[in-house]
Protein backbone atom coordinates (compact mmCIF):
# COMPACT_ATOMS: atom_id res chain seq x y z
CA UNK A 1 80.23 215.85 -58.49
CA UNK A 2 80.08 214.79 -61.82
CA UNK A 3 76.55 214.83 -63.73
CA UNK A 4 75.09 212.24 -65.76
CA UNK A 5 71.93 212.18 -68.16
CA UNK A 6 70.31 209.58 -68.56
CA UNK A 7 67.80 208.77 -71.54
CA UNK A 8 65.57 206.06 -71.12
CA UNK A 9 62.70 203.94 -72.07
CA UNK A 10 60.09 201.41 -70.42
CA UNK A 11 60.63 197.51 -71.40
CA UNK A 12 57.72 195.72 -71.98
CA UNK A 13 57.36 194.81 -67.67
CA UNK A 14 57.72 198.35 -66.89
CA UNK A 15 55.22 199.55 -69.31
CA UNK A 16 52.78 197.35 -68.09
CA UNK A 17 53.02 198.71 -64.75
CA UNK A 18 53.64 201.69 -65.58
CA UNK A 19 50.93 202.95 -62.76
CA UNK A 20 53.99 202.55 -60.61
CA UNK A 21 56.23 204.66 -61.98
CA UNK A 22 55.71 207.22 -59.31
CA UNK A 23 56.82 204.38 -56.82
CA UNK A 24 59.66 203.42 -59.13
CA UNK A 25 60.93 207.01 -59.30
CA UNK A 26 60.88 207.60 -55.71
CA UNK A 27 62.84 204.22 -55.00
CA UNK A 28 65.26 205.10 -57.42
CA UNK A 29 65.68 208.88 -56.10
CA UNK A 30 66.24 206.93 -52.43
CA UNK A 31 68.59 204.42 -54.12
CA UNK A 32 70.61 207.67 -55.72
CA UNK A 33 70.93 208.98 -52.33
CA UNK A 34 72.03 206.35 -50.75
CA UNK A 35 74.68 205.38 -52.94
CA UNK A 36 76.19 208.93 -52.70
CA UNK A 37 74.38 210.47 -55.62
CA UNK A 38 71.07 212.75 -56.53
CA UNK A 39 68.40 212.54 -58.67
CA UNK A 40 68.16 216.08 -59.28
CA UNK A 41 65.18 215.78 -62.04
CA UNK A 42 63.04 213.53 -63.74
CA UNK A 43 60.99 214.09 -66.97
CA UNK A 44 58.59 212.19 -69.00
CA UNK A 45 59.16 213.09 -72.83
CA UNK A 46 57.82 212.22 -76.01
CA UNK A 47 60.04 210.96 -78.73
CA UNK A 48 62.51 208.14 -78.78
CA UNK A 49 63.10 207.85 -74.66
CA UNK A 50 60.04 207.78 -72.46
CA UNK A 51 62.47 209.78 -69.70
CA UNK A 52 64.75 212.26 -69.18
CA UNK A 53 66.96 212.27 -65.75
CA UNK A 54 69.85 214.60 -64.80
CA UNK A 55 71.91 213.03 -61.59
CA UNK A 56 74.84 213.58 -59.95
CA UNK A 57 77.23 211.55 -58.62
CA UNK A 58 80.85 211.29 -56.88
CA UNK A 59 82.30 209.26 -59.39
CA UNK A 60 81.53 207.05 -62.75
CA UNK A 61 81.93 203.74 -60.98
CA UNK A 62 79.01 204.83 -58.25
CA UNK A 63 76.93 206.09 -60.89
CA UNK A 64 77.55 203.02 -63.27
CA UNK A 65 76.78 200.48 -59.72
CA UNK A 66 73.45 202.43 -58.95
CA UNK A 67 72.14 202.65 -62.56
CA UNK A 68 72.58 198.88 -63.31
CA UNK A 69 71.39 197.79 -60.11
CA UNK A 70 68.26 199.54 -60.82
CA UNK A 71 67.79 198.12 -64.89
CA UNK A 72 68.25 195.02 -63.42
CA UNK A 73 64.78 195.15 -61.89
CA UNK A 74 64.00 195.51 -65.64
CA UNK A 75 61.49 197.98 -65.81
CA UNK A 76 63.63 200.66 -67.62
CA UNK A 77 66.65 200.27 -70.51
CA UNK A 78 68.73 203.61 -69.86
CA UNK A 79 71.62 205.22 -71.96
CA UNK A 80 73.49 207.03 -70.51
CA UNK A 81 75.46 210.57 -71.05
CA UNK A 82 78.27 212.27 -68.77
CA UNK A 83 77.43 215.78 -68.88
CA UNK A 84 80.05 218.48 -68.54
CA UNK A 85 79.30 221.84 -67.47
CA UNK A 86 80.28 224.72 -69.16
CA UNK A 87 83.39 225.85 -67.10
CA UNK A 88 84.41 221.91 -67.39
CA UNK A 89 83.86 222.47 -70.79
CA UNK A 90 86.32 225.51 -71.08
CA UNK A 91 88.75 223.61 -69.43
CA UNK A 92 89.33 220.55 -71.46
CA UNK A 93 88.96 222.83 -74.73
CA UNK A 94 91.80 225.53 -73.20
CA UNK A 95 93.82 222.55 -72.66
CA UNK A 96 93.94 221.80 -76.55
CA UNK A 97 97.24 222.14 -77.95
């Protein structure tokens, strides 16, 4: 599966309930599942994003589905990253001509 990070902040409707983020992260851990995918962790950081997730998914266009079904509640604007891992990595450099 293919792993994504995603960097992300509040907007203004999720910082004001921000109580419920807890319930928020939970739904969207559920919502990962069930689209074929994992939320395999969740931090709050300081800095520019107010979170840090690493998921995984089967394939960009699940991952891409999931993730914009979930801004559109609009309690979070996320960036996202596709993450290789470090034999990926080796790969696609050993396949430089």
């Amino acid at each position: 599966m293919a792993t994504y990070l995603v960097l992300g902040n509040f907007t203004e409707q999720g910082m004001r309930a921000v109580k419920d983020s807890p319930k928020r992260a939970a739904a969207a851990r559920e919502a990962f599942r069930v689209a074929g995918g994992n939320l395999r962790e969740l931090y709050l950081s300081l800095g520019e994003y107010d979170f840090v997730a690493v998921s995984e998914f089967p394939d960009d266009e699940t991952y891409t589905r999931t993730v914009l079904a979930l801004a559109a509640l609009g309690n979070v604007r996320p960036t996202t990253l596709k993450a290789f891992t470090e034999d990926e990595f080796r790969r696609i450099i050993g396949g430089l001509p």
